[in-house]
N, C-alpha and C. Protein backbone atom coordinates (compact mmCIF):
# COMPACT_ATOMS: atom_id res chain seq x y z
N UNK A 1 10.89 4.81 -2.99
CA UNK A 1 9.73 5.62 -2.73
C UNK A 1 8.46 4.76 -2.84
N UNK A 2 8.52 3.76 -3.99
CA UNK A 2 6.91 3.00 -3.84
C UNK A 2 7.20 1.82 -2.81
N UNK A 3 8.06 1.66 -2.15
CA UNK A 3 8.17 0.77 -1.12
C UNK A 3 7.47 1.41 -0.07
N UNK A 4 7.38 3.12 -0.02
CA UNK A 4 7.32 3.74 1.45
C UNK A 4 8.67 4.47 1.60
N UNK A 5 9.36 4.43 1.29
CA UNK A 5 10.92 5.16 2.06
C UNK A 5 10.92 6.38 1.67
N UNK A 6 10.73 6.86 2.98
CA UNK A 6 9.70 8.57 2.67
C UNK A 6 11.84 9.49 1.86
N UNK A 7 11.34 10.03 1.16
CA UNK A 7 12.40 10.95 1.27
C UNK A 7 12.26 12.46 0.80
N UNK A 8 13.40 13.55 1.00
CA UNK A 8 13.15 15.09 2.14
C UNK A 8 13.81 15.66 0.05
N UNK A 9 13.89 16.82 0.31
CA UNK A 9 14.14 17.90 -1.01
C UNK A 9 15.34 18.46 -0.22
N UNK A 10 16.35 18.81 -1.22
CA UNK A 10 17.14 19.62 -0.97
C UNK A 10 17.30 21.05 -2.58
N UNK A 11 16.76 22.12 -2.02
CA UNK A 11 16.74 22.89 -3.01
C UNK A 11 17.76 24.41 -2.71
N UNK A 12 18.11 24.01 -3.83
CA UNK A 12 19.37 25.65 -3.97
C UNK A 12 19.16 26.44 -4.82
N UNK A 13 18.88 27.64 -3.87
CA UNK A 13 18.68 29.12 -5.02
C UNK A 13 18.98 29.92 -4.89
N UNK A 14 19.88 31.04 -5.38
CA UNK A 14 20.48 32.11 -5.27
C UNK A 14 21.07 33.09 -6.35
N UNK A 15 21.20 33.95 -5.83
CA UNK A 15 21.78 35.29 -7.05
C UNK A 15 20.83 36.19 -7.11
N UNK A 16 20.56 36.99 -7.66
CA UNK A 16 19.55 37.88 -8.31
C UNK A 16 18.20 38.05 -8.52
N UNK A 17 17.21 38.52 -8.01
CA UNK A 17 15.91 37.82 -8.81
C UNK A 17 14.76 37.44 -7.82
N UNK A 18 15.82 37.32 -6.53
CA UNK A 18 15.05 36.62 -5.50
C UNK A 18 13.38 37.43 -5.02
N UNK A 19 12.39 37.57 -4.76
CA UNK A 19 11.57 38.10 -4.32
C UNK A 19 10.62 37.37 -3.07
N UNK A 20 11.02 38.05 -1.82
CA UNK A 20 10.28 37.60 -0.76
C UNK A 20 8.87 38.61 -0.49
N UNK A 21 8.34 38.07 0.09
CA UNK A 21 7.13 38.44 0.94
C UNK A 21 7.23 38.26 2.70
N UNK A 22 6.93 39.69 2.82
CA UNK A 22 7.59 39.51 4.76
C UNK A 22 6.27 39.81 5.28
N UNK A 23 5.85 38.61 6.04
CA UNK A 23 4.15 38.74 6.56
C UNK A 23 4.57 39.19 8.35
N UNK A 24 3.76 40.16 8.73
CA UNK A 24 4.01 40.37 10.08
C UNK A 24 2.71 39.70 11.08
N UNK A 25 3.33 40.06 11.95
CA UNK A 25 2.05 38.96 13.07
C UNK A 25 0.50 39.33 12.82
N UNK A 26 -0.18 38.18 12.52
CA UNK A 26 -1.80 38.80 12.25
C UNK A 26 -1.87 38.41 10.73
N UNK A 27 -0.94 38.93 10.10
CA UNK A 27 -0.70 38.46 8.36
C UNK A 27 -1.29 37.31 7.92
N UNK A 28 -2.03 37.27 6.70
CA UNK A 28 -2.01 35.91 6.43
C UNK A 28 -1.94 35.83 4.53
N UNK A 29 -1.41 35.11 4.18
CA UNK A 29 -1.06 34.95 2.72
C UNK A 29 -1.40 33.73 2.03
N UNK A 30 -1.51 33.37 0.71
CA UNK A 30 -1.89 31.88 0.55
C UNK A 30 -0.64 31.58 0.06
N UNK A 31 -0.08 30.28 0.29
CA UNK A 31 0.97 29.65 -0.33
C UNK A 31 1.22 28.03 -0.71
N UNK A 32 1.16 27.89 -2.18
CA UNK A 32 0.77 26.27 -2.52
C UNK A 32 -0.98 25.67 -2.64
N UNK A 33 -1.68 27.02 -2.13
CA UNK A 33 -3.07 26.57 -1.65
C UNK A 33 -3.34 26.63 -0.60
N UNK A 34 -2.29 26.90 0.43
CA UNK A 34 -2.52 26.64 1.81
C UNK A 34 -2.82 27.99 2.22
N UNK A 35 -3.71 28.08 3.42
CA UNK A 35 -3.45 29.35 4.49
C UNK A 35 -2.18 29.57 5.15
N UNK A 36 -1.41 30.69 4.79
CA UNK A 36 -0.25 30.55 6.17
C UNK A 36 -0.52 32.20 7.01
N UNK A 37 -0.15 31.71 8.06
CA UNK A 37 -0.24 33.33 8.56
C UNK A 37 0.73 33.49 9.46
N UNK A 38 1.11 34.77 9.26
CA UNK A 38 2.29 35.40 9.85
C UNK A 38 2.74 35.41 11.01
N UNK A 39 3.52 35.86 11.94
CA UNK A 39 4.95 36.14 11.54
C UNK A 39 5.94 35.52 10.31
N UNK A 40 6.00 35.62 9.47
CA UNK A 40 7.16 34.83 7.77
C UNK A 40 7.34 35.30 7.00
N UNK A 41 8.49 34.67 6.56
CA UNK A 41 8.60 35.34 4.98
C UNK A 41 8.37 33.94 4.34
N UNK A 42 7.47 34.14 3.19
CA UNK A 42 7.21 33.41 1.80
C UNK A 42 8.35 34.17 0.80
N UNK A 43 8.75 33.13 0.37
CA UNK A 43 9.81 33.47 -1.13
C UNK A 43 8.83 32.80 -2.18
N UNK A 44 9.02 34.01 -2.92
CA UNK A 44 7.57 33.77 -3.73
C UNK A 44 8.40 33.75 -5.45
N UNK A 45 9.38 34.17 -5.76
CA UNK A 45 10.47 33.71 -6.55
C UNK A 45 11.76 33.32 -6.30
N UNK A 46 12.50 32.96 -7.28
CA UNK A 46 14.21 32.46 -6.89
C UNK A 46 14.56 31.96 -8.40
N UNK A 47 15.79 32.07 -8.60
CA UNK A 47 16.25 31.66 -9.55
C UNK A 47 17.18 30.42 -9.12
N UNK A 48 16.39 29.28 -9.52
CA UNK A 48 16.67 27.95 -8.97
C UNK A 48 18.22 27.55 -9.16
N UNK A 49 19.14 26.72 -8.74
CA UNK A 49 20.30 26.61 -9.11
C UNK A 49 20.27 24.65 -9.34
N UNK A 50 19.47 24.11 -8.54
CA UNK A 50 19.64 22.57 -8.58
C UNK A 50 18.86 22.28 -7.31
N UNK A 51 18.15 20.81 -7.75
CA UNK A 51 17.26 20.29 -6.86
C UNK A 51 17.97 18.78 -6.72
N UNK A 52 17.87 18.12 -5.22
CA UNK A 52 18.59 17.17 -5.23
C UNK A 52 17.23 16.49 -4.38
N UNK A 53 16.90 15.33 -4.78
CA UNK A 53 15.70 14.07 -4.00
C UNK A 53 16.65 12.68 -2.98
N UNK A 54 16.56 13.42 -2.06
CA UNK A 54 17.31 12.42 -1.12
C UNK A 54 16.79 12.37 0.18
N UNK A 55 18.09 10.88 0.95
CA UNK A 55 17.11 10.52 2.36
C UNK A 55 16.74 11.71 3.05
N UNK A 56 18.05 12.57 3.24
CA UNK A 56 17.97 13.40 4.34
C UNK A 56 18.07 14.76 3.31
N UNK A 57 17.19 15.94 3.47
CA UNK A 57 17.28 17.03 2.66
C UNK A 57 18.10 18.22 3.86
N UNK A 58 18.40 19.39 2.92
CA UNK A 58 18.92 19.97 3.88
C UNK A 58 17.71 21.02 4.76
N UNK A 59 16.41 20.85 4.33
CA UNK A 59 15.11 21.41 5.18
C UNK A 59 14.39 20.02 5.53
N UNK A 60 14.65 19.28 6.99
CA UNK A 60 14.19 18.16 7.15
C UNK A 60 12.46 18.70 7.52
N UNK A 61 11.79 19.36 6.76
CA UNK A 61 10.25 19.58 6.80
C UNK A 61 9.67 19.37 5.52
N UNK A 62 10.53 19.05 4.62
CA UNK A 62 10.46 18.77 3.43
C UNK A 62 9.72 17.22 3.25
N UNK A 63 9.08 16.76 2.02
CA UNK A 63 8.78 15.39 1.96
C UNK A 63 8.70 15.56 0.25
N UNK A 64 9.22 14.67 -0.15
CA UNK A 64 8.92 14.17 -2.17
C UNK A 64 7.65 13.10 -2.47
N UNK A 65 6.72 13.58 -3.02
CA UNK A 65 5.92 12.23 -3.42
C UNK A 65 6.35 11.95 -5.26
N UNK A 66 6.06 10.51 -5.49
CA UNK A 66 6.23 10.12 -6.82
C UNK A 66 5.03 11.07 -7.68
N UNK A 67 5.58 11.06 -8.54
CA UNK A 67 4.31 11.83 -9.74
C UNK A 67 3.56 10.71 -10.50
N UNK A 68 2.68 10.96 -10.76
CA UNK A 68 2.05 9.89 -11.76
C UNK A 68 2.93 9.22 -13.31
N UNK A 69 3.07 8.48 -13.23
CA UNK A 69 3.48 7.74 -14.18
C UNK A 69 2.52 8.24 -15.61
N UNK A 70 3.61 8.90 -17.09
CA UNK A 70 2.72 9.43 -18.04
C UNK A 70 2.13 10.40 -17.76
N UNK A 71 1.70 11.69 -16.60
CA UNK A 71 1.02 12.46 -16.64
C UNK A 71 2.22 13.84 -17.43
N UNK A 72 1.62 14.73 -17.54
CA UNK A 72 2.52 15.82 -18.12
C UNK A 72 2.21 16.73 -17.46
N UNK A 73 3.22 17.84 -17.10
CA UNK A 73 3.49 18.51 -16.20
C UNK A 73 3.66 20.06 -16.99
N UNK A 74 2.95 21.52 -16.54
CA UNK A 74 3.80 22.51 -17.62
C UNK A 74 4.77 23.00 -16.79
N UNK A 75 5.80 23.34 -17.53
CA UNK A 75 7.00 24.33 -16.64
C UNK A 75 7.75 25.21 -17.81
N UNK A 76 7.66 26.33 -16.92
CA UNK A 76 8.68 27.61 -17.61
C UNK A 76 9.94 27.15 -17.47
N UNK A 77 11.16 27.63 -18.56
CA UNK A 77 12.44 27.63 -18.33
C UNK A 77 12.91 28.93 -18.91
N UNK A 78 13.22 30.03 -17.52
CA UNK A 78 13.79 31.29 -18.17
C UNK A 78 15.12 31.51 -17.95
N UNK A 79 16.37 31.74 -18.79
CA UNK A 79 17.50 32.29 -18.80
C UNK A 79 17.46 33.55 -18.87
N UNK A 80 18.72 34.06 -17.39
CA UNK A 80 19.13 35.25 -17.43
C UNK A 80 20.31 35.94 -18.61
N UNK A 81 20.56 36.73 -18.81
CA UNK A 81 21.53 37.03 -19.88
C UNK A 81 22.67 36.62 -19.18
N UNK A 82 23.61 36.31 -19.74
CA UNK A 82 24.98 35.72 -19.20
C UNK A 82 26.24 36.34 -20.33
N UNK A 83 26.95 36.66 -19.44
CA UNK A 83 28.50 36.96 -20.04
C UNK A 83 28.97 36.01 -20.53
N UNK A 84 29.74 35.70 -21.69
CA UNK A 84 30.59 34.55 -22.44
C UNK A 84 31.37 33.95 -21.31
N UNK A 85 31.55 33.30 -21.09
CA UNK A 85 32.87 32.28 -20.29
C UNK A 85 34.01 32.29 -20.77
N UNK A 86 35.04 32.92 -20.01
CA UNK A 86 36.40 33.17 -20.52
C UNK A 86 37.28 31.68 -19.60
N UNK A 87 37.86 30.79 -20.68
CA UNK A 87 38.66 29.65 -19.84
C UNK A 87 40.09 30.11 -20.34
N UNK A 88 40.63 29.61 -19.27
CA UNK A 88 42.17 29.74 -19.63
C UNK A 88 42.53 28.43 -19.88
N UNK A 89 43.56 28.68 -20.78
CA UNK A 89 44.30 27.39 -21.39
C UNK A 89 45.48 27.55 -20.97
N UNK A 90 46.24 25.77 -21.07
CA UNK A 90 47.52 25.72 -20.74
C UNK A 90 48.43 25.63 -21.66
């Protein structure tokens, strides 16, 4: 990446939780900071499953920049309630 070697996001989210926003033609919403306007849907939550930083992402509109070296970042981490894990043994 500090050479230049642009690379794409591949992000997976699913299950429960999800909350979209469905903008119709004329619509306009802010997203990231940006103006977007409609016809779209913005997914405006998700319950993330795994993020992968590679050449090719699976949304090639995607792009990763490096973060600053030492800066600090805030982030939530919320767990859903979960059932015990039943393994079978041999």
């Amino acid at each position: 990446m500090r050479e230049g070697v642009p690379y794409e996001a591949s992000i997976n989210f699913g299950g429960d939780g999800i909350k979209i926003q469905e903008l119709g033609d004329g619509e306009t919403t802010e997203v990231n900071g940006a103006r977007f306007d409609g016809p779209g849907i913005v997914v405006r939550e998700w319950p993330l499953r795994g993020v992968a930083i590679c050449p090719y992402g699976a949304d090639m509109n995607t792009a990763c920049v490096e973060m600053a070296a030492g800066k600090t970042y805030a982030a939530s981490v919320c767990h859903a309630e979960r059932e015990p894990t039943r393994r079978k043994t041999r």
